[in-house]
Protein backbone atom coordinates (compact mmCIF):
# COMPACT_ATOMS: atom_id res chain seq x y z
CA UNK A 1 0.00 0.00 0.00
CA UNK A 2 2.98 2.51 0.02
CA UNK A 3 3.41 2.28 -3.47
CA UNK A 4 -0.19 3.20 -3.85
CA UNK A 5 0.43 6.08 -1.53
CA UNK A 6 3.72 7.35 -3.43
CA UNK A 7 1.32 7.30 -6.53
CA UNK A 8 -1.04 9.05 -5.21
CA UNK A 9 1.33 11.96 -3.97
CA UNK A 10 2.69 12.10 -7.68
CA UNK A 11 -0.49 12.72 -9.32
CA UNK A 12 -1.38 15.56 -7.49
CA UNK A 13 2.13 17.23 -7.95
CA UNK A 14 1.56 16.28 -11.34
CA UNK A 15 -1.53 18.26 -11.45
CA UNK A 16 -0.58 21.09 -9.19
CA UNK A 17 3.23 21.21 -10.71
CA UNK A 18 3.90 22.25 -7.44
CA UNK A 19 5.41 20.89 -4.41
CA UNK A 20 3.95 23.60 -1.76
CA UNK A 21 0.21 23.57 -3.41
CA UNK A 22 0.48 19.56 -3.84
CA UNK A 23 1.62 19.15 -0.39
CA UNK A 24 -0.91 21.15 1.44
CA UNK A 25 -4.02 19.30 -0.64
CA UNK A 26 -2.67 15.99 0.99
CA UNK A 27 -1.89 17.40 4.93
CA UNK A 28 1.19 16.53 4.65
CA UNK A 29 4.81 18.53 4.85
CA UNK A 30 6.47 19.61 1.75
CA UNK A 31 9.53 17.42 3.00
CA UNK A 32 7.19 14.06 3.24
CA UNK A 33 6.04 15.05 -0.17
CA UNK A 34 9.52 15.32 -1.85
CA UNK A 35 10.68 12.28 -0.27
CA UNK A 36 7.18 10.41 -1.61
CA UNK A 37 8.28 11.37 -5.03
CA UNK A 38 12.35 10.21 -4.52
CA UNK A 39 11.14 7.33 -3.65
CA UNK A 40 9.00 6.12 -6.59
CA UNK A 41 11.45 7.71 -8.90
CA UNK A 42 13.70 5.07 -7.21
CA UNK A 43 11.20 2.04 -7.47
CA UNK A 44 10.88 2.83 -11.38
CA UNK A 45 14.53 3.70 -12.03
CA UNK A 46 13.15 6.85 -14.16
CA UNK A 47 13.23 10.80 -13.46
CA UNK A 48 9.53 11.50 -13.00
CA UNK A 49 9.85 16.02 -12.63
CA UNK A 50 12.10 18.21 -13.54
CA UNK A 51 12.87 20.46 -11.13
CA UNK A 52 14.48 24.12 -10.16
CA UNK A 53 13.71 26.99 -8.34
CA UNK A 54 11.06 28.63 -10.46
CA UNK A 55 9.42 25.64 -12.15
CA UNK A 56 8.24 21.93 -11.67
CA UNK A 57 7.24 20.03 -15.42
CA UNK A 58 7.11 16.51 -15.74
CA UNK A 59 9.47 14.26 -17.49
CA UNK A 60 8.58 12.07 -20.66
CA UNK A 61 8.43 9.06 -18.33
CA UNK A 62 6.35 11.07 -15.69
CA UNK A 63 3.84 12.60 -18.21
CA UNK A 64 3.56 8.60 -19.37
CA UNK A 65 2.95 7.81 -15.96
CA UNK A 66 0.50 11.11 -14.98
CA UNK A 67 -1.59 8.76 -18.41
CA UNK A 68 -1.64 5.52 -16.88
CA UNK A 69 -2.18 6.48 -13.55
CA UNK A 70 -5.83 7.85 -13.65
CA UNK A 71 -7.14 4.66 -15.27
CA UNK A 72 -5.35 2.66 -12.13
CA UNK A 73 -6.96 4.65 -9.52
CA UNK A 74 -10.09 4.62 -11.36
CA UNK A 75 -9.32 0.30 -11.22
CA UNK A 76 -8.29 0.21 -7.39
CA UNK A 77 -11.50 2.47 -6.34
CA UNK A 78 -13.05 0.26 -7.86
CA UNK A 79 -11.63 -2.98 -6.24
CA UNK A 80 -11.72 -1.41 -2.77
CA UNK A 81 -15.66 -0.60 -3.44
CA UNK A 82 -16.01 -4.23 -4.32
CA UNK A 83 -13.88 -5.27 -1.39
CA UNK A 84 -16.78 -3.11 1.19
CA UNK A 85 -19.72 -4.51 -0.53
CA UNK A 86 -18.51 -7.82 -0.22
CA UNK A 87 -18.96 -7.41 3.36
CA UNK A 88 -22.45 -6.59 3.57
CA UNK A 89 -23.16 -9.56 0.60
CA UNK A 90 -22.55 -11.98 2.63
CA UNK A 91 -25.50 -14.06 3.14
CA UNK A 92 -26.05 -17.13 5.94
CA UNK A 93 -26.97 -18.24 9.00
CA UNK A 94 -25.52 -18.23 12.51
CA UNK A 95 -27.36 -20.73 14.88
CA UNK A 96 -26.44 -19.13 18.32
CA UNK A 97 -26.85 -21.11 22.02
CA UNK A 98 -27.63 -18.88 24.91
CA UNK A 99 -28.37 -19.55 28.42
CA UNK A 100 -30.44 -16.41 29.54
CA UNK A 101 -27.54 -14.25 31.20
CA UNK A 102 -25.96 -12.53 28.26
CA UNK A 103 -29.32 -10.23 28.25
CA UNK A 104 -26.35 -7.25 29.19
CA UNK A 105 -24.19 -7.31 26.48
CA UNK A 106 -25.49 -9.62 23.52
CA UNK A 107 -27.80 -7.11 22.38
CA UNK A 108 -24.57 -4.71 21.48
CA UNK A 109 -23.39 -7.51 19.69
CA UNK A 110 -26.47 -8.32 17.53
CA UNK A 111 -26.72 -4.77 16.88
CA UNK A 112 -23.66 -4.19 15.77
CA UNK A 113 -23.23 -7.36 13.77
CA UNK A 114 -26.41 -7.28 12.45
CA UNK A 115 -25.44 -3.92 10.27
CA UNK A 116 -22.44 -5.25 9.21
CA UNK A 117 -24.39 -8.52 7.66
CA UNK A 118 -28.12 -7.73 7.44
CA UNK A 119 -28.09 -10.78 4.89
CA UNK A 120 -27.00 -12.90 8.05
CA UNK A 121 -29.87 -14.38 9.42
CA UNK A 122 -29.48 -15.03 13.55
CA UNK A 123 -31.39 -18.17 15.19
CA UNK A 124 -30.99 -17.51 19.13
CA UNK A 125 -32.15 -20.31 21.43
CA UNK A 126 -31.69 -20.45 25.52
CA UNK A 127 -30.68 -23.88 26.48
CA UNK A 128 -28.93 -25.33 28.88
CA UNK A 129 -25.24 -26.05 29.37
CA UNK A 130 -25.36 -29.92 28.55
CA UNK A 131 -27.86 -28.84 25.69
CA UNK A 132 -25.72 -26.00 24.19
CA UNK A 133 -22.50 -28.90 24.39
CA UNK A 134 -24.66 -31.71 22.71
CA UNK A 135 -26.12 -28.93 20.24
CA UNK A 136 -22.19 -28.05 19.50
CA UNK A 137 -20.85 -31.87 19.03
CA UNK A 138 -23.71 -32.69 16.44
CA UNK A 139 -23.16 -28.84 14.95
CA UNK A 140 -26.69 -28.19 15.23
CA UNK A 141 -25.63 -25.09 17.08
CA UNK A 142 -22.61 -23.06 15.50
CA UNK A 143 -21.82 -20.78 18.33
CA UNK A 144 -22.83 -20.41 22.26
CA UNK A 145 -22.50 -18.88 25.55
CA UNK A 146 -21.57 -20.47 28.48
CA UNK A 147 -20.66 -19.35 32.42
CA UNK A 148 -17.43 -20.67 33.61
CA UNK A 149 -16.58 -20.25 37.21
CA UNK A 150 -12.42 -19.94 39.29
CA UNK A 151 -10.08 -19.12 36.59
CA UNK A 152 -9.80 -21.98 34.98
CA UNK A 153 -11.28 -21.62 31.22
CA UNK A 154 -11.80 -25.30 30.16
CA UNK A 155 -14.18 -26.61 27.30
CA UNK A 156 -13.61 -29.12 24.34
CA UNK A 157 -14.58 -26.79 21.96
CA UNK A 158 -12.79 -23.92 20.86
CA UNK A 159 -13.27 -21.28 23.45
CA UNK A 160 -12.76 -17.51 23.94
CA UNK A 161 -13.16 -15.51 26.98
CA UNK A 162 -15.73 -12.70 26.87
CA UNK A 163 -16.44 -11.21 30.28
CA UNK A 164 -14.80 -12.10 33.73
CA UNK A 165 -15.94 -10.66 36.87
CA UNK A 166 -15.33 -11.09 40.45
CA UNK A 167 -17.91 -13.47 41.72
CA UNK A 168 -20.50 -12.63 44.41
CA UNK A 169 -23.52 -13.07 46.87
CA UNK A 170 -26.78 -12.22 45.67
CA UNK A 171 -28.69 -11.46 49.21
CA UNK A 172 -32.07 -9.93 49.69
CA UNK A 173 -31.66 -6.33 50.96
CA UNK A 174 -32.93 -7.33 54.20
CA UNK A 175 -30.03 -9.43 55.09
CA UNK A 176 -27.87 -8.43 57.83
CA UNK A 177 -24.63 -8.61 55.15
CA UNK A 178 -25.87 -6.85 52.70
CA UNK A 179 -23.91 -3.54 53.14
CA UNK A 180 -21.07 -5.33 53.24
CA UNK A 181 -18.32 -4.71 50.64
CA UNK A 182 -17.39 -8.84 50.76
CA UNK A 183 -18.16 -12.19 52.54
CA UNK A 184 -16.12 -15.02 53.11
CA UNK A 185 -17.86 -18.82 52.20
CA UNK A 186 -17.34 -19.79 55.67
CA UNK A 187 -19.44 -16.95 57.40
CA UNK A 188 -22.60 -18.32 55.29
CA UNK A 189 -22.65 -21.83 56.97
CA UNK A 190 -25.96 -21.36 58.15
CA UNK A 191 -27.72 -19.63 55.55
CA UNK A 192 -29.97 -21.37 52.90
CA UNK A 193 -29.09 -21.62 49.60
CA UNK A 194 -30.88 -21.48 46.43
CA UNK A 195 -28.96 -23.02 43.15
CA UNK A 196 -29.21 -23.15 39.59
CA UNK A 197 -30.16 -27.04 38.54
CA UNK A 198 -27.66 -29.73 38.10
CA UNK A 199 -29.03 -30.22 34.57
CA UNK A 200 -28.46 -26.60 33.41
CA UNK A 201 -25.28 -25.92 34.73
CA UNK A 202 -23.54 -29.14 36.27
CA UNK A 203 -19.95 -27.66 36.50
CA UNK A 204 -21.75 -24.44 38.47
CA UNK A 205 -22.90 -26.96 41.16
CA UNK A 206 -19.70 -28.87 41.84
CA UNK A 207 -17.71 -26.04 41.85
CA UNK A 208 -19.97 -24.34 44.88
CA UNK A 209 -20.54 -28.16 46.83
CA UNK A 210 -16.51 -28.18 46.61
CA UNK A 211 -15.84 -24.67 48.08
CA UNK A 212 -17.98 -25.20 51.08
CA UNK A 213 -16.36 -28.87 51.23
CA UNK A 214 -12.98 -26.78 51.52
CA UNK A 215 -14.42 -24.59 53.83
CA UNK A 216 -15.75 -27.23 56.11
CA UNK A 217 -19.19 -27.60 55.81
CA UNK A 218 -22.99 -29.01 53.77
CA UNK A 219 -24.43 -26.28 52.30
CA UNK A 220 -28.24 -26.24 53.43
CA UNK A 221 -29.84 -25.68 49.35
CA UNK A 222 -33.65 -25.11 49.81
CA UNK A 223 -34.35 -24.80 46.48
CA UNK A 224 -32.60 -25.37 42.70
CA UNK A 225 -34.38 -23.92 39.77
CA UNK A 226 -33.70 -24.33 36.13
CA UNK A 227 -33.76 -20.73 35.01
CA UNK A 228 -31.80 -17.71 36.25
CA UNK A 229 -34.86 -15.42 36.36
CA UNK A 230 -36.61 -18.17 38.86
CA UNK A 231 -33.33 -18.17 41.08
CA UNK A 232 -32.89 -14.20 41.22
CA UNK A 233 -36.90 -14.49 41.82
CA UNK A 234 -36.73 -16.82 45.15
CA UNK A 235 -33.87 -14.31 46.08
CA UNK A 236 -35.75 -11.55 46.10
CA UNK A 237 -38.43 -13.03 48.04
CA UNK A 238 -36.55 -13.51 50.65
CA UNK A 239 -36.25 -17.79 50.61
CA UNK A 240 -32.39 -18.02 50.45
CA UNK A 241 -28.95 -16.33 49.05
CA UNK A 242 -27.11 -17.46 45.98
CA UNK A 243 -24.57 -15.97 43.82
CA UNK A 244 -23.25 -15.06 40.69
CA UNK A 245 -21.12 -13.22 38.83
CA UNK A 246 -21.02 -9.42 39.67
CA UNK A 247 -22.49 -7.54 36.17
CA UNK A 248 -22.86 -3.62 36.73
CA UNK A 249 -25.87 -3.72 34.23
CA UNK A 250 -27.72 -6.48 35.99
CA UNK A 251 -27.39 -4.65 39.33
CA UNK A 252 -29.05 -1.49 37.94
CA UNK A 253 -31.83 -3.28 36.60
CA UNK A 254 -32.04 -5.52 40.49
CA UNK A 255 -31.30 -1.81 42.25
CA UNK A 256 -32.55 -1.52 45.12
CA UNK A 257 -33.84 -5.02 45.77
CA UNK A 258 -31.11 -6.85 45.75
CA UNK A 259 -27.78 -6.47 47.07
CA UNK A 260 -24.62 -7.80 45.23
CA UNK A 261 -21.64 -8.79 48.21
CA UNK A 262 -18.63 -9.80 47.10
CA UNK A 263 -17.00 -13.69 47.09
CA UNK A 264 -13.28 -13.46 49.01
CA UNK A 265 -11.37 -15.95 46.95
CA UNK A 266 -8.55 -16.34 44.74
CA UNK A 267 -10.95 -18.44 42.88
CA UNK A 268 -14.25 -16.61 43.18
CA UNK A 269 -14.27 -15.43 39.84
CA UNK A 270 -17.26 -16.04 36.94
CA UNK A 271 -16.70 -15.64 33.51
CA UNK A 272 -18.68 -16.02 29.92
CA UNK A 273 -16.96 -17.66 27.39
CA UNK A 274 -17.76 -18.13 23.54
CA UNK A 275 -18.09 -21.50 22.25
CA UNK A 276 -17.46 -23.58 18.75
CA UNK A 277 -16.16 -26.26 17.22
CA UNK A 278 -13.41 -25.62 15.35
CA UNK A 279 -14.46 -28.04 12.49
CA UNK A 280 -17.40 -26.14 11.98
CA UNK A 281 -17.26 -24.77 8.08
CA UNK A 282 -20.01 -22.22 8.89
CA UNK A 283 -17.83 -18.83 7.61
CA UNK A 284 -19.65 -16.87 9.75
CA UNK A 285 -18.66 -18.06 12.51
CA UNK A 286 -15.13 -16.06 12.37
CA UNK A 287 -17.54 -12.71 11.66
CA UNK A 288 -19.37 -13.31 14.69
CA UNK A 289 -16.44 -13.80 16.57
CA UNK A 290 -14.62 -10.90 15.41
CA UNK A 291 -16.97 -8.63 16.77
CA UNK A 292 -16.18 -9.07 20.26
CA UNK A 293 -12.97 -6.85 19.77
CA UNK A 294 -14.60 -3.96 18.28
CA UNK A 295 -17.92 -3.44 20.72
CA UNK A 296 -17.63 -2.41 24.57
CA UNK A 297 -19.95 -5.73 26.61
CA UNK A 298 -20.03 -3.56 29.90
CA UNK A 299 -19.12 -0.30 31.67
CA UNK A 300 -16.40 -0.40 34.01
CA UNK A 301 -18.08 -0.05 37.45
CA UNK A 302 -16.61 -0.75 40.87
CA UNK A 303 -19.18 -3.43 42.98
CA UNK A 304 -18.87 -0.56 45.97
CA UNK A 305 -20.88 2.02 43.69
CA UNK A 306 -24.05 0.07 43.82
CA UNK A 307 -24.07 0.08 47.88
């Protein structure tokens, strides 16, 4: 692309036959011009202006090249035109597995993606986490969402990180911790606890029976629904505590019902992570992915400004 750059600085000194003029239409200083010119005079091994104090004219070979250069711009517009279209011809299908918590950011994503690719059609289910993995294996789902708790990132499938977050205790607001700024496992022994199902999110389950374990003690679990919104429900009604990963959107929207208490731990972390298989062929699948580099998925918000 320099080349293309160095041609593009000749053709206006061509048409300006001079270096100041030339060199202010393109922002640049007269010195970056003249050395733009130097420089394709060396890549063609031919004099392209001559030049003194009063006067700039072009040379045989850079009149010739003044010619053929206006029909080559006219070609690589032309090409890079293409090139952006291309991106919004793309036509397909993205089958996408969700399990209900990525209500915060996926909707920036869709957004965004969706004006990219408006020819990409987007199938969004909410299963569970054994369901999105069997989904994956028999690629009847090309991309999902799961919740991955401690800091290990683990998954058969190809996997990238989307959000992490300290992990913490959701509490009704009429619990005698919930001004607190954090909580450690142990001082919960007593408290009833309400988890997500076994069947939606298996790995969730073992990971919290093996941190009490560690910390001495059963948990006492009253209740264990299959949906989020049923858990944060029995929450707010007062029936037990649970937790889950601290989201500054999610506590605006639970504000002033809820409180959100921090998990002490060097392992009380919760993240979302993007799943596929990597011998999926689907080519959108890359698109999709891409996308989490170039759109913000949450404000930055301390857990202490929502006390």
């Amino acid at each position: 692309m320099e080349g293309v750059r160095y041609l593009r600085s000749f053709v206006l000194v061509a048409e300006c036959l001079n270096f100041t003029k030339a060199a202010e239409r393109l922002y640049i200083s007269q010195s970056t011009l003249s050395k733009h010119i130097i420089e394709l005079e060396e890549q063609l091994g031919v004099q392209l202006f001559v030049r003194n104090h009063h006067s700039v004219r072009l040379t045989p070979a850079g009149f010739t090249l003044q010619q053929e250069a206006g029909s080559l711009f006219a070609k690589i517009d032309d090409v890079f035109s293409r090139t952006r279209k291309s991106q919004t011809d793309i036509w397909g299908k993205l089958r996408i597995g969700c399990t209900g918590i990525e209500c915060t950011f996926l909707p920036k994503i869709l957004e965004h993606f969706t004006a990219l690719y408006p020819h990409v059609a987007l199938d969004i289910g909410i299963l569970t986490v054994p369901e999105i993995n069997d989904n994956l294996e028999r690629q009847e789902l090309d991309i999902a969402f799961t919740p991955h708790l401690s800091n290990n990132l683990k998954s058969k499938f190809a996997i990238r990180e989307v959000r992490r977050a300290r992990l913490c205790f959701l509490l009704p607001r009429s619990h005698p911790y919930a001004n607190r700024y954090s909580i450690d496992l142990a001082e919960l022994k007593e408290e009833r606890f309400i988890l997500l199902s076994p069947a939606t999110f298996p790995h969730g389950v073992d990971w919290f029976m093996q941190q009490c374990d560690m910390q001495g003690f059963t948990p006492h679990i009253v209740s264990q629904p299959s949906r989020f919104e049923t858990l944060f429900w029995q929450v707010l009604a007062g029936m037990g505590i649970s937790f889950w990963s601290f989201d500054p959107v999610f506590c605006r929207m639970m504000q002033p019902n809820m409180a959100f208490v921090a998990m002490k731990g060097a392992n009380a972390y919760g993240n979302i992570a993007v799943i596929w298989k990597s011998s999926n062929p689907n080519p959108v699948i890359p698109l999709f992915i891409k996308e989490f580099d170039a759109v913000p998925l949450t404000e930055k918000l301390p857990m202490n400004a929502l006390r």
